[in-house]
PDB file of N, CA and C in Angstrom:
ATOM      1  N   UNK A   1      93.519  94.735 128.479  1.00  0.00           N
ATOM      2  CA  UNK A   1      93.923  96.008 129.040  1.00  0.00           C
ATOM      3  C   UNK A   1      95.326  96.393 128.567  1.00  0.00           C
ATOM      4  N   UNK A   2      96.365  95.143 128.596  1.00  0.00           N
ATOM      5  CA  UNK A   2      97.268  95.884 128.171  1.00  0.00           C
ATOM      6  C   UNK A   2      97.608  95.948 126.630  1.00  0.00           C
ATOM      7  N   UNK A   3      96.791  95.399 125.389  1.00  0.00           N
ATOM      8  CA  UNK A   3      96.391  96.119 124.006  1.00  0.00           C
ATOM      9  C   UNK A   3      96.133  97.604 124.219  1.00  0.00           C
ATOM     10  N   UNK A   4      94.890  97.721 124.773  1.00  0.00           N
ATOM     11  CA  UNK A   4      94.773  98.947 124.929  1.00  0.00           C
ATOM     12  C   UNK A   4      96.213 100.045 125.131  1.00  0.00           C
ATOM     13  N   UNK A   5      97.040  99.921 126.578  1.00  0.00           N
ATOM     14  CA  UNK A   5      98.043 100.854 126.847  1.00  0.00           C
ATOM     15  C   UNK A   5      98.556 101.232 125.915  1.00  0.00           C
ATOM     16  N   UNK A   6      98.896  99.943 125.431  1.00  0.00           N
ATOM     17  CA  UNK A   6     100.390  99.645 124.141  1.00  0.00           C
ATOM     18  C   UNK A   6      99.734 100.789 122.912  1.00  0.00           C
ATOM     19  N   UNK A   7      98.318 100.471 122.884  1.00  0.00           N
ATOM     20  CA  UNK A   7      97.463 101.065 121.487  1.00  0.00           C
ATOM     21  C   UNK A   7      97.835 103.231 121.793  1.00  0.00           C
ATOM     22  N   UNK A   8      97.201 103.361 123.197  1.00  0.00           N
ATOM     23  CA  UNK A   8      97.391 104.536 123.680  1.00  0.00           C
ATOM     24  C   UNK A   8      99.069 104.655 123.583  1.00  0.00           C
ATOM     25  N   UNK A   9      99.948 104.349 123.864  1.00  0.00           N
ATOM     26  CA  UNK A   9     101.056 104.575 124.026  1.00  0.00           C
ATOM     27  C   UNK A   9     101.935 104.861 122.399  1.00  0.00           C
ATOM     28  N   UNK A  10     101.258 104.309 121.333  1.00  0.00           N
ATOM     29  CA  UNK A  10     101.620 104.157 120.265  1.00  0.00           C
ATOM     30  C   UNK A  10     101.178 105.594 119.366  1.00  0.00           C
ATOM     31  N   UNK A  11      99.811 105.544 120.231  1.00  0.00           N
ATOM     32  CA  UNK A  11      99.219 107.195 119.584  1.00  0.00           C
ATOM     33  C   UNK A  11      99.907 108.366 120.116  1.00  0.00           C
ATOM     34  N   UNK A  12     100.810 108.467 121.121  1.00  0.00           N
ATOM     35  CA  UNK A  12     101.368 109.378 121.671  1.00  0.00           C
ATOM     36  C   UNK A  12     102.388 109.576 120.581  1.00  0.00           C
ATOM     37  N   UNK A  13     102.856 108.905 120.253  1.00  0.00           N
ATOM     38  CA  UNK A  13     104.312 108.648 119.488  1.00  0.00           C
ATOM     39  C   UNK A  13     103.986 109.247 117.904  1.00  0.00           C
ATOM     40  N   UNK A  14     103.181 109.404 117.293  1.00  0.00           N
ATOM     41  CA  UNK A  14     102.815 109.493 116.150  1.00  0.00           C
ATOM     42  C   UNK A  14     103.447 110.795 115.423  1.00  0.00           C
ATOM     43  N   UNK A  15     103.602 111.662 116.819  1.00  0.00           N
ATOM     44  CA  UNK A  15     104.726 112.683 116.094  1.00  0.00           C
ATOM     45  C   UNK A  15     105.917 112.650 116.025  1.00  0.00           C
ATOM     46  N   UNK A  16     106.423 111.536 116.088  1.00  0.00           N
ATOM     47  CA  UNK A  16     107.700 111.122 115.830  1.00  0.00           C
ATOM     48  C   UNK A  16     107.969 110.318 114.429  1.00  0.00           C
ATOM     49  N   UNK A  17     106.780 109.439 113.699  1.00  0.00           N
ATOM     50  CA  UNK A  17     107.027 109.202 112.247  1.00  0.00           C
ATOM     51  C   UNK A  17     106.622 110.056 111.510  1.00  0.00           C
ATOM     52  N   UNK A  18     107.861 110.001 110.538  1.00  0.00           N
ATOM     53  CA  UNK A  18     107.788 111.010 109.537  1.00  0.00           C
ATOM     54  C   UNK A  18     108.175 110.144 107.852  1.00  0.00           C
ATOM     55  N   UNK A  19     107.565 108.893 108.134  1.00  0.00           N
ATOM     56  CA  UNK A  19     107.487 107.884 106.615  1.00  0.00           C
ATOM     57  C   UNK A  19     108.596 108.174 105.778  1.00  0.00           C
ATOM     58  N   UNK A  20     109.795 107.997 106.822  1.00  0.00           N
ATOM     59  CA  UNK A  20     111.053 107.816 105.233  1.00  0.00           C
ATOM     60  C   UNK A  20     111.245 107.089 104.566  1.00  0.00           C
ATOM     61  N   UNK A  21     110.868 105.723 104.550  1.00  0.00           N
ATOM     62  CA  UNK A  21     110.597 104.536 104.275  1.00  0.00           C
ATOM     63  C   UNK A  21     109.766 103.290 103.879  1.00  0.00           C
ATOM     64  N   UNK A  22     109.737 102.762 103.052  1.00  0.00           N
ATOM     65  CA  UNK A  22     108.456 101.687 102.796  1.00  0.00           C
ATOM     66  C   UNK A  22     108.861 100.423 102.127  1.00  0.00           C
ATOM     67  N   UNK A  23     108.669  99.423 102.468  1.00  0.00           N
ATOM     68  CA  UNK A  23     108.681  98.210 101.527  1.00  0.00           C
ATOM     69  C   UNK A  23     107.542  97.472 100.700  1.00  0.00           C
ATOM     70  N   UNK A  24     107.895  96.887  99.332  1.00  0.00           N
ATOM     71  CA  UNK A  24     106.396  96.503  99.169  1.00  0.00           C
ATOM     72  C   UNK A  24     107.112  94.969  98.730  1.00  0.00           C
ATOM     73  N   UNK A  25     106.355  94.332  98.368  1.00  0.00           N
ATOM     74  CA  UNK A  25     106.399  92.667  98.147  1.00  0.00           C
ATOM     75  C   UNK A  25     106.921  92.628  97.026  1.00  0.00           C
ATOM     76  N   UNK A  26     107.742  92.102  95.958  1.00  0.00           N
ATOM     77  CA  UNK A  26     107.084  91.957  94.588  1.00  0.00           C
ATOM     78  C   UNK A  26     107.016  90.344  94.560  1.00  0.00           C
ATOM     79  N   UNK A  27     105.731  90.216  93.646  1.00  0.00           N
ATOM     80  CA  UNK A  27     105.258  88.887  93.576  1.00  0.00           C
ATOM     81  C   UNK A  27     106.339  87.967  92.599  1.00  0.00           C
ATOM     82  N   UNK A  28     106.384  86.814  92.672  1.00  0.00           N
ATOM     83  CA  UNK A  28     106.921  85.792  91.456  1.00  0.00           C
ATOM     84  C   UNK A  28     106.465  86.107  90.064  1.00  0.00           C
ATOM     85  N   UNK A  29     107.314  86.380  89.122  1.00  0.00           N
ATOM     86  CA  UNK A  29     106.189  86.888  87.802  1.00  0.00           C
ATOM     87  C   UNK A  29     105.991  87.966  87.647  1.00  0.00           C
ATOM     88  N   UNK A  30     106.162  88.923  88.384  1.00  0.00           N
ATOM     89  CA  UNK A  30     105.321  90.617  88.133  1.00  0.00           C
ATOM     90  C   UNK A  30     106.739  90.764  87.319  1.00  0.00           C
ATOM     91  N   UNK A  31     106.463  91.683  85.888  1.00  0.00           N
ATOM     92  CA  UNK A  31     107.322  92.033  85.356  1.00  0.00           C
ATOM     93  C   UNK A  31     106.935  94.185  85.630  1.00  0.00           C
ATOM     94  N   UNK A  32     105.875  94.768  86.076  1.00  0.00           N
ATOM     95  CA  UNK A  32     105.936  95.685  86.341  1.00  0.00           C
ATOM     96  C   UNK A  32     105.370  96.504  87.609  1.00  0.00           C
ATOM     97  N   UNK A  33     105.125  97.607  88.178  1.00  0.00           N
ATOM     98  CA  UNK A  33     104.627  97.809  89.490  1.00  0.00           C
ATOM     99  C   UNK A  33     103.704  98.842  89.677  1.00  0.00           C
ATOM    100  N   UNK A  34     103.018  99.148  90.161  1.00  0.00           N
ATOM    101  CA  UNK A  34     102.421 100.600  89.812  1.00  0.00           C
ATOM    102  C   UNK A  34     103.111 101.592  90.861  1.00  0.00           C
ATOM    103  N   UNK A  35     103.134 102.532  90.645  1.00  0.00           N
ATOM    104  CA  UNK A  35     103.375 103.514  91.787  1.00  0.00           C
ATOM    105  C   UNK A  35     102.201 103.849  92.891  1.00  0.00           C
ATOM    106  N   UNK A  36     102.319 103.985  94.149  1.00  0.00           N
ATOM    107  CA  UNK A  36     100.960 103.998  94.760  1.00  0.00           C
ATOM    108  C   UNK A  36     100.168 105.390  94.886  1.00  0.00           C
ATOM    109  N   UNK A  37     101.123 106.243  94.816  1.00  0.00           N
ATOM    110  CA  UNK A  37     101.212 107.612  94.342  1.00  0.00           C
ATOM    111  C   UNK A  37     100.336 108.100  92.979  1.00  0.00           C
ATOM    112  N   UNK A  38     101.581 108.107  91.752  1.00  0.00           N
ATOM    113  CA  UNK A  38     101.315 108.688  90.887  1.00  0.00           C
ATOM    114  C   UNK A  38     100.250 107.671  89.969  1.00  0.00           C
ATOM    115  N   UNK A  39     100.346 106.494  90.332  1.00  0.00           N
ATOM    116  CA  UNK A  39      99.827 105.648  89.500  1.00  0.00           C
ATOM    117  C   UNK A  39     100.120 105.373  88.544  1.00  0.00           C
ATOM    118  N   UNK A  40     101.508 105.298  88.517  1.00  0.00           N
ATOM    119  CA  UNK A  40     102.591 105.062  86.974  1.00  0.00           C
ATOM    120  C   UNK A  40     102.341 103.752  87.237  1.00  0.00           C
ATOM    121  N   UNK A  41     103.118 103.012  85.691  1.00  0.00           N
ATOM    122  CA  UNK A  41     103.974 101.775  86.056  1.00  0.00           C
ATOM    123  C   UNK A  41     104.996 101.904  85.394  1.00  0.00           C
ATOM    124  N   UNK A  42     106.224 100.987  86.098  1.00  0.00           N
ATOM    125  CA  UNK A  42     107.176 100.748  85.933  1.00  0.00           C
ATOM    126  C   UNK A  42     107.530  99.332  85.837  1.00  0.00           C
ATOM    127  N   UNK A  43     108.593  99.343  85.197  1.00  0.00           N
ATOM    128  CA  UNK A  43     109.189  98.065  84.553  1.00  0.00           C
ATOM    129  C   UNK A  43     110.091  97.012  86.071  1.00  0.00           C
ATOM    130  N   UNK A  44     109.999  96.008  86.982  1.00  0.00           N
ATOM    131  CA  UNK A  44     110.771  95.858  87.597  1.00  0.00           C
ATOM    132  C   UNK A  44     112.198  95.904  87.314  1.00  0.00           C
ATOM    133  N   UNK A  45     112.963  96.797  88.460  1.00  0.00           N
ATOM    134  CA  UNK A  45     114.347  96.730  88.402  1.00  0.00           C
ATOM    135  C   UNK A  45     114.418  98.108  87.981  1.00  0.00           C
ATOM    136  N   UNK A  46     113.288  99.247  87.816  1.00  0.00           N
ATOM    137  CA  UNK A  46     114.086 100.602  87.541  1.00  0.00           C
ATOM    138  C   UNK A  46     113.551 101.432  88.351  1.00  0.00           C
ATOM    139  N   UNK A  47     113.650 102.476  88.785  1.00  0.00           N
ATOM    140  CA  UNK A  47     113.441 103.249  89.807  1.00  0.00           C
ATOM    141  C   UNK A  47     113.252 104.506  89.315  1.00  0.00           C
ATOM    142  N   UNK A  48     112.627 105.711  90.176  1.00  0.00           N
ATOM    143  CA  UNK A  48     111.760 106.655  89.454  1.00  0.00           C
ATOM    144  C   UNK A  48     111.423 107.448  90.505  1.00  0.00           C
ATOM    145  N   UNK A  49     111.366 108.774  90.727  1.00  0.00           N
ATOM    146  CA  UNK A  49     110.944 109.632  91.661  1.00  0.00           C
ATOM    147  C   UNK A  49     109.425 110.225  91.470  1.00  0.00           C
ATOM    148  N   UNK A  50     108.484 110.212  92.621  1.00  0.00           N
ATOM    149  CA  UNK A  50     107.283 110.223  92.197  1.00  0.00           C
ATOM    150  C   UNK A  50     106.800 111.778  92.583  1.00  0.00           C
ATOM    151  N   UNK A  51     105.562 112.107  92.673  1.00  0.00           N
ATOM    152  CA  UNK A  51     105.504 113.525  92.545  1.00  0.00           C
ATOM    153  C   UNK A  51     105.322 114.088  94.304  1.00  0.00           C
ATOM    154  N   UNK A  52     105.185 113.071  94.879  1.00  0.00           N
ATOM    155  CA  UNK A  52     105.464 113.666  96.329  1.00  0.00           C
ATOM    156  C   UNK A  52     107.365 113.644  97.067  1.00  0.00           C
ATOM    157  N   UNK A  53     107.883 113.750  95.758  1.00  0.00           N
ATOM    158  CA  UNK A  53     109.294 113.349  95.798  1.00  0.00           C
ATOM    159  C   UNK A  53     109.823 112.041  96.699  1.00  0.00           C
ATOM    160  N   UNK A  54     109.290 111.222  96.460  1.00  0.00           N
ATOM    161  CA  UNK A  54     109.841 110.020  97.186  1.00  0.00           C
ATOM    162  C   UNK A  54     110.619 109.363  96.055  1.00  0.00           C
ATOM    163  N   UNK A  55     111.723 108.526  96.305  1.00  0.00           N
ATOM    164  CA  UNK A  55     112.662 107.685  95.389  1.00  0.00           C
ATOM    165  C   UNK A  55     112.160 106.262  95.589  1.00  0.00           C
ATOM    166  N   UNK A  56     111.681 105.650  94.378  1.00  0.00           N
ATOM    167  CA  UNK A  56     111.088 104.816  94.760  1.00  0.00           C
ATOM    168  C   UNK A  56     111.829 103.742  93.318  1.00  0.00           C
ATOM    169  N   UNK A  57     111.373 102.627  93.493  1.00  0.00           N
ATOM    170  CA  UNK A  57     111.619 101.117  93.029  1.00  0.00           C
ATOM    171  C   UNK A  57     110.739 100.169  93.484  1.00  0.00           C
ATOM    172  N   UNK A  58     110.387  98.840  92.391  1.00  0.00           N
ATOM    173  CA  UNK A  58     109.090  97.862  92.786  1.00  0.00           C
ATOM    174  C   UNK A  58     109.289  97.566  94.279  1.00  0.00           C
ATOM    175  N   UNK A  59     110.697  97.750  94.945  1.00  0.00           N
ATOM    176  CA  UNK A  59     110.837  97.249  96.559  1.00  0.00           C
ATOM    177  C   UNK A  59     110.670  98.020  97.231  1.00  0.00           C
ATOM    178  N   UNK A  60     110.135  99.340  96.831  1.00  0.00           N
ATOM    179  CA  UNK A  60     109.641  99.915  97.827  1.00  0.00           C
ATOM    180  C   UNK A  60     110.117 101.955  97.673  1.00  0.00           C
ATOM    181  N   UNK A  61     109.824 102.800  98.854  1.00  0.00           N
ATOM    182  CA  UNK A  61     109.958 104.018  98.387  1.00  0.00           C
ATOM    183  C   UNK A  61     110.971 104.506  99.778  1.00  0.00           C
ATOM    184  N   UNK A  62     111.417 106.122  99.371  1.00  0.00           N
ATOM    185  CA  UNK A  62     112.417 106.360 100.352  1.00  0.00           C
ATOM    186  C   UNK A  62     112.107 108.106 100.078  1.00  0.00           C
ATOM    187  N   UNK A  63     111.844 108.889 101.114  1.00  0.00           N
ATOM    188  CA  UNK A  63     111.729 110.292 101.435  1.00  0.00           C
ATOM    189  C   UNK A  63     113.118 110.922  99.975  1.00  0.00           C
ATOM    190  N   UNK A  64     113.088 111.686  99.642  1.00  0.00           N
ATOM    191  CA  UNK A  64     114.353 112.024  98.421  1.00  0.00           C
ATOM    192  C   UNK A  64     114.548 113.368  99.110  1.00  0.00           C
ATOM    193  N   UNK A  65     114.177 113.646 100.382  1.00  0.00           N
ATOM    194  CA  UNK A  65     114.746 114.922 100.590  1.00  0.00           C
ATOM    195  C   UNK A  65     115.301 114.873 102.006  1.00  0.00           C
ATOM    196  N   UNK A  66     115.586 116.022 102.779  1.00  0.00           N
ATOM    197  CA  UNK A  66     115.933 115.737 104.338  1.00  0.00           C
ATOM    198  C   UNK A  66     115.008 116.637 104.606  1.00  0.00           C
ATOM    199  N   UNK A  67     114.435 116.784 105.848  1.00  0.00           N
ATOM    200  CA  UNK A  67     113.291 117.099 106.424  1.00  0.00           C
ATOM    201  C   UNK A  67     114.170 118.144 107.826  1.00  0.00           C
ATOM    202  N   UNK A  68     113.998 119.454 107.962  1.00  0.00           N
ATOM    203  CA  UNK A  68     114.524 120.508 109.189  1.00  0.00           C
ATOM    204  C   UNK A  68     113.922 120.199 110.037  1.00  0.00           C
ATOM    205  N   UNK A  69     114.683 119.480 111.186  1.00  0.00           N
ATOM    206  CA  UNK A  69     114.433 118.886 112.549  1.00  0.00           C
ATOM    207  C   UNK A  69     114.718 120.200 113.509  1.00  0.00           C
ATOM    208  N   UNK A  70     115.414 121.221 113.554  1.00  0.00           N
ATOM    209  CA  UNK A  70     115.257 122.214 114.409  1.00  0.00           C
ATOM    210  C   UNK A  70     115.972 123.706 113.812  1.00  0.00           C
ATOM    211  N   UNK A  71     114.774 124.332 113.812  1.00  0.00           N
ATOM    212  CA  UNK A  71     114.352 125.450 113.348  1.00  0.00           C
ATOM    213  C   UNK A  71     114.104 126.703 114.378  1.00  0.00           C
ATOM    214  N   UNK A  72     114.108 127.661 114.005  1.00  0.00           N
ATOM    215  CA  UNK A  72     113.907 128.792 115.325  1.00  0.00           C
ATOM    216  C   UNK A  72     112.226 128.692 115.623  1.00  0.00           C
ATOM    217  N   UNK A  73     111.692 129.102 116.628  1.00  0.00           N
ATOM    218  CA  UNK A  73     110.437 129.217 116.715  1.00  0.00           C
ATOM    219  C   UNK A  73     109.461 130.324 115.295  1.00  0.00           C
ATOM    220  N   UNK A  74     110.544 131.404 115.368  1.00  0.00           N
ATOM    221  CA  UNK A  74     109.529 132.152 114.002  1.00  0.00           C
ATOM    222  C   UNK A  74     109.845 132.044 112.794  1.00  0.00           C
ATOM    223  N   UNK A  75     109.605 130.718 112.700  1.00  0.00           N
ATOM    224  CA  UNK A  75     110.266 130.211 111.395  1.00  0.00           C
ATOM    225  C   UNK A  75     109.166 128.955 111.064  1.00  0.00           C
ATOM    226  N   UNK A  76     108.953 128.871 109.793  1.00  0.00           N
ATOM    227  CA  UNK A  76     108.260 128.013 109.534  1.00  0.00           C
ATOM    228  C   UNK A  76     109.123 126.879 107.859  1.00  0.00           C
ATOM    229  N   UNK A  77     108.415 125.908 107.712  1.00  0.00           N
ATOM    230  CA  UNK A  77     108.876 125.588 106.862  1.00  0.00           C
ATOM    231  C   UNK A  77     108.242 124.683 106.244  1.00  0.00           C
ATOM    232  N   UNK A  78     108.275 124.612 104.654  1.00  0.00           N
ATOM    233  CA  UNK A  78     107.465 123.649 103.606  1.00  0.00           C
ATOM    234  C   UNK A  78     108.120 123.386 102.693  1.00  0.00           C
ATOM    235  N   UNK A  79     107.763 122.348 102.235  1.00  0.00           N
ATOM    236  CA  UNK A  79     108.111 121.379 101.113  1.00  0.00           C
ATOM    237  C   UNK A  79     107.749 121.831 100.013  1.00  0.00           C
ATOM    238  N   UNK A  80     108.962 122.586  98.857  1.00  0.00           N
ATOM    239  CA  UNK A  80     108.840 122.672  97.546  1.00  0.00           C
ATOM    240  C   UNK A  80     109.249 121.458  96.603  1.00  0.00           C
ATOM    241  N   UNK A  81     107.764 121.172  96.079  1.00  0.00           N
ATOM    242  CA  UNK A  81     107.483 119.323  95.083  1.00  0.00           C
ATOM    243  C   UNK A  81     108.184 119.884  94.258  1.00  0.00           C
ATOM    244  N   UNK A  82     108.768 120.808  93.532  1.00  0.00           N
ATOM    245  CA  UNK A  82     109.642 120.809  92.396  1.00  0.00           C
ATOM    246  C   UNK A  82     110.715 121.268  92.664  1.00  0.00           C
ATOM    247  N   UNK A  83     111.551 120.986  93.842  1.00  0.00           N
ATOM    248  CA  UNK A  83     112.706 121.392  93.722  1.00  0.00           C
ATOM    249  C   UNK A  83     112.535 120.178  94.787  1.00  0.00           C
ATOM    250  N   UNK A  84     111.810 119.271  95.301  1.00  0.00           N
ATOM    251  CA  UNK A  84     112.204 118.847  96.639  1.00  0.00           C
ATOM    252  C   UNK A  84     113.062 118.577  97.704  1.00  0.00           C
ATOM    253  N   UNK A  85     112.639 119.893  98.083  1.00  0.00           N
ATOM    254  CA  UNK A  85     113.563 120.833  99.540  1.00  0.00           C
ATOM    255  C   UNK A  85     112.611 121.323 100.130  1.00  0.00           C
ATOM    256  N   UNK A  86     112.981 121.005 101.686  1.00  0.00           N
ATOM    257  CA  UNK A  86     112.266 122.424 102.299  1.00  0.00           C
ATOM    258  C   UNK A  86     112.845 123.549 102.078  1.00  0.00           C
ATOM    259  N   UNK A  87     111.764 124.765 102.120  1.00  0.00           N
ATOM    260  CA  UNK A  87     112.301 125.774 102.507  1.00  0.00           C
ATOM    261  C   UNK A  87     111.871 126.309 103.642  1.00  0.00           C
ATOM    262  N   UNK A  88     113.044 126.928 104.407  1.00  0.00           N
ATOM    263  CA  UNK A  88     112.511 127.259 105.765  1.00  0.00           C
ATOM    264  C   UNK A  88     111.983 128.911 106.306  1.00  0.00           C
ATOM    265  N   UNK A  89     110.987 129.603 106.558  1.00  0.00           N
ATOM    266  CA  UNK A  89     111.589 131.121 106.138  1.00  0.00           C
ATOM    267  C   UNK A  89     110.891 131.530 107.609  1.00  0.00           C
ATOM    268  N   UNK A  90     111.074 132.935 107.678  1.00  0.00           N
ATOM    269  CA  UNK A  90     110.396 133.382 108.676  1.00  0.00           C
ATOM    270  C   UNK A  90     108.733 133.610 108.673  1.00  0.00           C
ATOM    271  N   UNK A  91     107.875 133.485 109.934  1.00  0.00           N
ATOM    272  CA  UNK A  91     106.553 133.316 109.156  1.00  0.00           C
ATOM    273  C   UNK A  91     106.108 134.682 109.110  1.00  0.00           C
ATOM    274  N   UNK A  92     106.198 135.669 109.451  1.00  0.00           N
ATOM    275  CA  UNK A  92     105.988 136.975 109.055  1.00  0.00           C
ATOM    276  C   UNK A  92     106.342 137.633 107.638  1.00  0.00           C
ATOM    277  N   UNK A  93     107.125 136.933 107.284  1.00  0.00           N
ATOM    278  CA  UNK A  93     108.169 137.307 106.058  1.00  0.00           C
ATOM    279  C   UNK A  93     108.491 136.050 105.395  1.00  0.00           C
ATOM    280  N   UNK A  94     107.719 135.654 104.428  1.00  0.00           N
ATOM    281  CA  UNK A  94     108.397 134.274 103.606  1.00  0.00           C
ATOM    282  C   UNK A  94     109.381 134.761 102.752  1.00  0.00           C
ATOM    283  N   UNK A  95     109.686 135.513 102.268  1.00  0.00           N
ATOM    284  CA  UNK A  95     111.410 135.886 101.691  1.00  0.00           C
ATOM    285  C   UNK A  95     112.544 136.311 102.744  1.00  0.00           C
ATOM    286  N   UNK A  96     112.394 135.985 103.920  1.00  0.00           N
ATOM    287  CA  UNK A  96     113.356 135.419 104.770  1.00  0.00           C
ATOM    288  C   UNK A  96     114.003 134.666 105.291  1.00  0.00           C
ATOM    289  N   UNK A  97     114.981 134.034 105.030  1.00  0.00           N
ATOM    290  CA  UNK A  97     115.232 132.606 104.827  1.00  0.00           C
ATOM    291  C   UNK A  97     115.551 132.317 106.708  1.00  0.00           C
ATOM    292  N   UNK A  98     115.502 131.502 107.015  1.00  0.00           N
ATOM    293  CA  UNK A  98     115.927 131.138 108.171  1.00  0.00           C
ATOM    294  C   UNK A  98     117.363 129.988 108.593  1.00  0.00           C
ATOM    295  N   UNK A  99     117.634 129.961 109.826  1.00  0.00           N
ATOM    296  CA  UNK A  99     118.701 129.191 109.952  1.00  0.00           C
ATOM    297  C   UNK A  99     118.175 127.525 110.301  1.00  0.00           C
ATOM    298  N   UNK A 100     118.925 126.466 110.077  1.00  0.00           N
ATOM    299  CA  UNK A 100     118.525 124.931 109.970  1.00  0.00           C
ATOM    300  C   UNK A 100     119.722 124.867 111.057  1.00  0.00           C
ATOM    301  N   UNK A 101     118.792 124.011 112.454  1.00  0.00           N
ATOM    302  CA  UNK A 101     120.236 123.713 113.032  1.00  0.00           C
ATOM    303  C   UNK A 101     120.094 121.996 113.064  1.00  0.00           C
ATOM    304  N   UNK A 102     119.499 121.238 112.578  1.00  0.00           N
ATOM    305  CA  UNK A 102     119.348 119.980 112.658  1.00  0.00           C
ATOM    306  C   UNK A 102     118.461 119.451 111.347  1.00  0.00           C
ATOM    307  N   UNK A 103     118.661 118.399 110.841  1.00  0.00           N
ATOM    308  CA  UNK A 103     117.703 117.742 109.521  1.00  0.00           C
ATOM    309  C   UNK A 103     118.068 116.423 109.670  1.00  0.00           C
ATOM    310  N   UNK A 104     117.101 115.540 109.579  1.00  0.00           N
ATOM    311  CA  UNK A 104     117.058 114.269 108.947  1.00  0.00           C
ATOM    312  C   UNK A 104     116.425 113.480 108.019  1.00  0.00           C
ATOM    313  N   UNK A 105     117.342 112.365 108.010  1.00  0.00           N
ATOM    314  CA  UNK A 105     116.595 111.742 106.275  1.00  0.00           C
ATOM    315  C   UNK A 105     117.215 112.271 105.121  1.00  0.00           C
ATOM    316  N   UNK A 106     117.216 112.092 103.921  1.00  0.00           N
ATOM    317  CA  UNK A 106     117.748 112.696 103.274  1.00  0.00           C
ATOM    318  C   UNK A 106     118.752 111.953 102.375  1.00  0.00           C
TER     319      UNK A 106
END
């Protein structure tokens, strides 16, 4: 019973990760890594930004942008992959830029 709570209690929370972070193993011997993403490889020891803009290395990946934690209500905002930034705009009007009063990560 109390798996369960902990399990329910954990699903509540889910809008609170926002994956800035990841570690991966590297084995004894691996001289390269794949990306889990793009499906590159890389050489261990060099690092490389992948196409969901994460900064990544064989040890793992890291968000490459900051993410707008508080925004006005008529305002919306998305992730441009080639500039990786949000942009935040009004949703009636996407060439309206809006105001950012909080961001994290980054």
């Amino acid at each position: 019973m109390k798996c369960l709570a902990l399990a329910l209690l954990l699903c509540t929370q889910l809008h609170l990760l926002h994956g800035a972070c990841f570690a991966r193993v590297i084995k004894s011997g691996e001289t390269h890594c794949q990306d889990q993403v793009d499906h590159t490889w890389h050489a261990i020891g060099s690092s490389w930004r992948n196409s969901e803009c994460q900064d990544c290395s064989c040890g793992g990946c890291c968000d490459g942008f900051a993410r707008p934690s508080n925004i006005p209500d008529d305002c919306t905002m998305e992730l441009d992959k080639k500039e990786c930034e949000y942009k935040v705009f009004k949703k009636n009007d996407p060439t309206q830029s809006c105001p950012v009063h909080g961001w994290v990560g980054g």
